[in-house]
Structures are given as C-alpha cells and as structure tokens.
Protein backbone atom coordinates (compact mmCIF):
# COMPACT_ATOMS: atom_id res chain seq x y z
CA UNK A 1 29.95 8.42 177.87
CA UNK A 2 29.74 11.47 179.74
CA UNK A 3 32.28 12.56 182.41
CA UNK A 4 30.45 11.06 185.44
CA UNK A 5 30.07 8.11 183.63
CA UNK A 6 33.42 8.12 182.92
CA UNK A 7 34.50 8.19 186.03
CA UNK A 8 32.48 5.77 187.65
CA UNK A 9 33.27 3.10 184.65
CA UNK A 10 37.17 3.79 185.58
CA UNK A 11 36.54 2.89 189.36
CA UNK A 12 36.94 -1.13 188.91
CA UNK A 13 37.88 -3.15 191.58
CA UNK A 14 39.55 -6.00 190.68
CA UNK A 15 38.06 -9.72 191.78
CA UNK A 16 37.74 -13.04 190.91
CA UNK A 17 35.53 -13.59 187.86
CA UNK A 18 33.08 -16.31 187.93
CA UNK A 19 31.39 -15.85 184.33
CA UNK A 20 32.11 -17.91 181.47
CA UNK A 21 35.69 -17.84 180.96
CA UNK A 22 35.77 -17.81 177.05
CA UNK A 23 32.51 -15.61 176.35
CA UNK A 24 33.02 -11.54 175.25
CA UNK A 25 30.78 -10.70 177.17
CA UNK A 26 31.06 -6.64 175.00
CA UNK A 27 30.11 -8.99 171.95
CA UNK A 28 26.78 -8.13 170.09
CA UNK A 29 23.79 -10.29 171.45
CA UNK A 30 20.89 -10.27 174.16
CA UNK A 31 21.29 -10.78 177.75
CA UNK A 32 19.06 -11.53 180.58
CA UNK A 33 20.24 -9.84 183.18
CA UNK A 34 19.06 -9.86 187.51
CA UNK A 35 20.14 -7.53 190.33
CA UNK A 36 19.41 -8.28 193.36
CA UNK A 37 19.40 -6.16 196.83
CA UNK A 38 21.74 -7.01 199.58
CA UNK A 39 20.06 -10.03 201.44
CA UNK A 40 17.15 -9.93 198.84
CA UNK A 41 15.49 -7.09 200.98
CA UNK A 42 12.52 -5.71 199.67
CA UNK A 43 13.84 -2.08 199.54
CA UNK A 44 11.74 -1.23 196.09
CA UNK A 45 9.08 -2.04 198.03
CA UNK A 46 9.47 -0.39 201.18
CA UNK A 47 10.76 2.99 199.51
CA UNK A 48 8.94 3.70 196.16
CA UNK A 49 11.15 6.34 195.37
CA UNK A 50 13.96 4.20 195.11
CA UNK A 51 12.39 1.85 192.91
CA UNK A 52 11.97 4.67 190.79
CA UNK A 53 14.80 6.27 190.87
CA UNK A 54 16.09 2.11 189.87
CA UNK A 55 13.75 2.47 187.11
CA UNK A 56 14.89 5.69 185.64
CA UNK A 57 18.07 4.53 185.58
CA UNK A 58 17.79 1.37 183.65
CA UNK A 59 16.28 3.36 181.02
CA UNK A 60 18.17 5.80 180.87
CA UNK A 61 21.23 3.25 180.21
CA UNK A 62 21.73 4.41 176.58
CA UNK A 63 22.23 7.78 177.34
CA UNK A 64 25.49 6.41 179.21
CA UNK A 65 26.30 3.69 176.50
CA UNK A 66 25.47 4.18 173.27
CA UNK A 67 26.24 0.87 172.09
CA UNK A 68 23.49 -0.66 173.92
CA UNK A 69 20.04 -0.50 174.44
CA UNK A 70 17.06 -1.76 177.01
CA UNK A 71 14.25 -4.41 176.31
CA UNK A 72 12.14 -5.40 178.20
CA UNK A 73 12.39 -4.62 182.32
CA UNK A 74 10.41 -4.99 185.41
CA UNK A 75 11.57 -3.79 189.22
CA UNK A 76 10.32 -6.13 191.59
CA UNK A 77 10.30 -5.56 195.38
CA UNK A 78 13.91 -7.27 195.45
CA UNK A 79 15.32 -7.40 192.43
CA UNK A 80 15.28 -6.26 188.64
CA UNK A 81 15.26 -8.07 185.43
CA UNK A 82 15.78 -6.45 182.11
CA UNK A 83 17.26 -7.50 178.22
CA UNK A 84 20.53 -5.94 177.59
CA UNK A 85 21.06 -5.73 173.71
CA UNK A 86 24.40 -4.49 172.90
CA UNK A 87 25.12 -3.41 169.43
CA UNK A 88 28.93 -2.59 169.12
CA UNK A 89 29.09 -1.21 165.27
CA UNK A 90 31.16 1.71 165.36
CA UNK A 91 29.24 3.21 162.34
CA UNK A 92 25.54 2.83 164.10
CA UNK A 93 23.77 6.17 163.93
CA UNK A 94 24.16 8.03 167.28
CA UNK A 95 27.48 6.33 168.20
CA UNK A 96 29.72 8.78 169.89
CA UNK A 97 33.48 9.34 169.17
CA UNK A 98 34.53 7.75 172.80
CA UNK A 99 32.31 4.74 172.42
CA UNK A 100 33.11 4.24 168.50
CA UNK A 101 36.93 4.77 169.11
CA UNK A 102 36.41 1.96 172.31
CA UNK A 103 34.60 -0.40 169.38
CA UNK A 104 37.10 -0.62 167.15
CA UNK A 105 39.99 -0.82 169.25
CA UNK A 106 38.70 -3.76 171.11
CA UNK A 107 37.75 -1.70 174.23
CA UNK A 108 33.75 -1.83 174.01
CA UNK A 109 31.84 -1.82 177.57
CA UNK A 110 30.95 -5.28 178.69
CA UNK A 111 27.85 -5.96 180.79
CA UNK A 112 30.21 -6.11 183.70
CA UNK A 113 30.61 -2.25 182.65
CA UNK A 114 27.41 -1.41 182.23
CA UNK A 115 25.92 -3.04 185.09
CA UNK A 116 28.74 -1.62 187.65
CA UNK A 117 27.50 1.97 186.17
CA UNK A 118 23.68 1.24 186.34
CA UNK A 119 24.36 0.35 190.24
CA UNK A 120 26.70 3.10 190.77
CA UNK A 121 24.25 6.27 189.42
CA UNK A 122 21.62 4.07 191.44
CA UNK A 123 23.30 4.53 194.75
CA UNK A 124 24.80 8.21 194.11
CA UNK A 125 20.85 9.04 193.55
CA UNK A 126 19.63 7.49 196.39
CA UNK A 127 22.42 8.59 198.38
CA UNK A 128 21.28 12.28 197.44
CA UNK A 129 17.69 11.56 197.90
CA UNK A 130 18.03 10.45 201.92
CA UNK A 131 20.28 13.54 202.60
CA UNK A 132 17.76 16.17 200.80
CA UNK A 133 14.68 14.48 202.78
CA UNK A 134 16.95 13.91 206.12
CA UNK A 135 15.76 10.14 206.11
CA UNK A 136 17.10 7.62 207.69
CA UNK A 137 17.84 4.74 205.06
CA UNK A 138 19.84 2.32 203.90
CA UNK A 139 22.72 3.95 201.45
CA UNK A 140 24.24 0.77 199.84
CA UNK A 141 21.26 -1.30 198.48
CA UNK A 142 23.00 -3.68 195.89
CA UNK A 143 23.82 -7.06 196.72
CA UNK A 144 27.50 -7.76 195.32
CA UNK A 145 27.04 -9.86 192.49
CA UNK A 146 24.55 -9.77 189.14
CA UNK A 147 23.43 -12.32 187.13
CA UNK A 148 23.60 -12.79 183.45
CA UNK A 149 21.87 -15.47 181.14
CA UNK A 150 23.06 -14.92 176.96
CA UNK A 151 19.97 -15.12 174.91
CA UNK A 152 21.14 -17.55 172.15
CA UNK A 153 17.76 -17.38 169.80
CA UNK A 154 14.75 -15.38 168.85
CA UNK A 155 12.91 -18.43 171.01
CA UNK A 156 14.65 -17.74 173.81
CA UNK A 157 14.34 -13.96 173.97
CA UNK A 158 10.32 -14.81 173.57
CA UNK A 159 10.54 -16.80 176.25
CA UNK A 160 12.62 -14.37 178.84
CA UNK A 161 10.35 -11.67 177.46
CA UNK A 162 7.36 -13.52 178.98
CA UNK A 163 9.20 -14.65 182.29
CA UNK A 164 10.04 -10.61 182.73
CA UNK A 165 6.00 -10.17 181.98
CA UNK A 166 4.52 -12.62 184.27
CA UNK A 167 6.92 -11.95 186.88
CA UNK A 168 4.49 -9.83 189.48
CA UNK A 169 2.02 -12.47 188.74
CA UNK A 170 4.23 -15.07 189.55
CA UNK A 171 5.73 -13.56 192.54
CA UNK A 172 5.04 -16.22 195.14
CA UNK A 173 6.51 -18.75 192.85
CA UNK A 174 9.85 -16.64 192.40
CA UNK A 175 13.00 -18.08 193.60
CA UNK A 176 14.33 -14.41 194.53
CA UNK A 177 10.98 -13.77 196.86
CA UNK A 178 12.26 -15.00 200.47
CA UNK A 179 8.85 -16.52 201.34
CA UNK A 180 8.02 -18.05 197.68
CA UNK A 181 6.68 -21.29 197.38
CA UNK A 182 7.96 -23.84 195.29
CA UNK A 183 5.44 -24.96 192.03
CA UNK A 184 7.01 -27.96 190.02
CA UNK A 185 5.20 -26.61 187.24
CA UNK A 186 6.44 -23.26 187.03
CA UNK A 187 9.78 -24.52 188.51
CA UNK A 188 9.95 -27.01 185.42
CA UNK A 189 9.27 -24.48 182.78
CA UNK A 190 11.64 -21.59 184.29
CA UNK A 191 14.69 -22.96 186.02
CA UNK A 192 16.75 -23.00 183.40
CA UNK A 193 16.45 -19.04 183.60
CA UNK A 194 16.09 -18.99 187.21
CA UNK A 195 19.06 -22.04 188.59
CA UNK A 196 22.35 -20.60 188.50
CA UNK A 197 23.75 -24.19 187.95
CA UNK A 198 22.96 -23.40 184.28
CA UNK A 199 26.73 -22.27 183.13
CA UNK A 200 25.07 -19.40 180.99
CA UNK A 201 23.84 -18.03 184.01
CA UNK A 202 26.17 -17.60 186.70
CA UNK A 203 26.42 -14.54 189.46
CA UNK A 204 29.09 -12.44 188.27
CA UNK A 205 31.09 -9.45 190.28
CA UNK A 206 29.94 -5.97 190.45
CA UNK A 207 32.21 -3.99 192.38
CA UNK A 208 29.22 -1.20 193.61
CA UNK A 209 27.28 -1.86 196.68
C-alpha cells in the first residue's frame, strides 16, 4: 500500500460484525460484493462525475492492494456491484514487501479492508471535487454497511457475472431501485444473490460514510 492508503486502512472503527462468524474473509476466493448510497439515493445518477470518480476507484483497487484484483463491475444510479478476487500468495509477481510481509504473517487485507479504503478515496475525491467547483453537494455518499456474497464455484461466478451484465437492463426489476417492480421470474432466478436472508450474503460494517 501506499502511505494514504495506509493511513486510511489504519482508521477502523470498531463495531459489531454481522458477517459469517467463521469465514476469513482475507482467504483466496471470489466475492460478490454491493455498495449502496445512503438511503439508496441516486447520487451516480444525479452527479456523473461522481459516478466516475466511483468508477475510477474500483479499478484502480490493485494499485492499493496488490493481493487482489477486479472482475467484473457496473455503477448503477444507487449502488455498485463488482467481483473481488483476492489472491494472497506472498510470492505472486508484483506483490510488494508490505503486502507480502502482511501474507505471511497472517495480516492480509480482508474485504472489510478493502472496501472501507475503496469508500474512503471515494469520499476524499468527491470531497475535493465540490470544493474546487464551489458546489453545493452531498459530502458523505456511502450508506454504512456493504454487502458480500462468496462465490463458491466457476457456476456461480458465471452466474454473478451475468447478474452484474444485465443489471441496467434489469433495472426496474432491481431490489436496490426504490421504485422497482417485483417480477417472480427474475425474483426466482436472482434472490439468492439479491435476499440478504441468504447467510453468504449478509450487510457487513464499513466504518466510511
């Protein structure tokens, strides 16, 4: 990581977990992972430079943590969805000294880490983008919590990789629109991605607003 990064991976505030208990959630694997905006507002929508700036910095993820890298992604006017696939070998090619000393003494970022860093370089940003333009904006765009589903098999990484593709087309249907419309169809095929009753896929604390 570099020193920014650094710092903003040391600010934790500590609360209640909510994730699986048992789960290392730094382990190697896929994840399915969906921010939301504070009250599901459609700020990407209403300022496009923020969805870019959103954008940028989920790819740009790697740069910060070289032990993982991005699938696929899609910012939609409330929320983002994206594959997390963390690779924690401390002898990958391009593995720094801080982040290959962190692997093999146990200390590897989780997605809690990497997440609370995505939203935090999000915000600072943003936060510099109103002031240079003198806008008057919202600052603190996150909603609280994130949420996580572990991709178990190649047939379930197919399938989240088509939910992130269809997911503009399939707007209306989308649980995370505030007007959507319920299809038992779609809600039959999706909703064990989309319910957070599923215990795989439970909201989970991010301390950056």
């Amino acid at each position: 990581m570099n020193t920014e990064t650094a710092n903003l991976y040391a600010k934790k505030v500590s609360r209640r977990s909510i994730r699986l208990k048992e789960y290392g959630y730094s382990q190697d694997g896929a994840y399915f992972i969906t921010a939301c905006t504070r009250a599901k507002t459609p700020y990407f929508s209403v300022y496009p430079e923020l969805k870019n700036i959103v954008q940028n910095e989920l790819e740009m993820l790697p740069e910060h943590f070289t032990t993982i890298s991005i699938g696929e992604l899609i910012v939609m006017p409330n929320h983002v969805h994206t594959i997390l696939v963390f690779d924690n070998n401390p002898d990958s090619v391009g593995a720094t000294f801080t982040v290959a000393r962190r692997a093999r003494s146990g200390l590897a970022p989780t997605v809690g880490d990497v997440i609370r860093v995505f939203k935090s370089l999000c915000v600072h940003r943003w936060l510099g983008y109103i002031k240079l333009n003198n806008m008057h904006a919202v600052g603190a765009f996150w909603q609280r919590n994130y949420y996580e589903h572990i991709i178990r098999s190649e047939k379930q990484l197919n399938l989240v990789r088509e939910y992130i593709f269809i997911n503009p087309l399939k707007w209306s249907f989308d649980n995370n629109n505030p007007d959507f419309n319920y299809d038992l169809e779609y809600s039959k095929k999706w909703r064990w991605l989309e319910g957070n009753k599923n215990t795989s896929h439970k909201p989970s604390t991010s301390s950056n607003g």
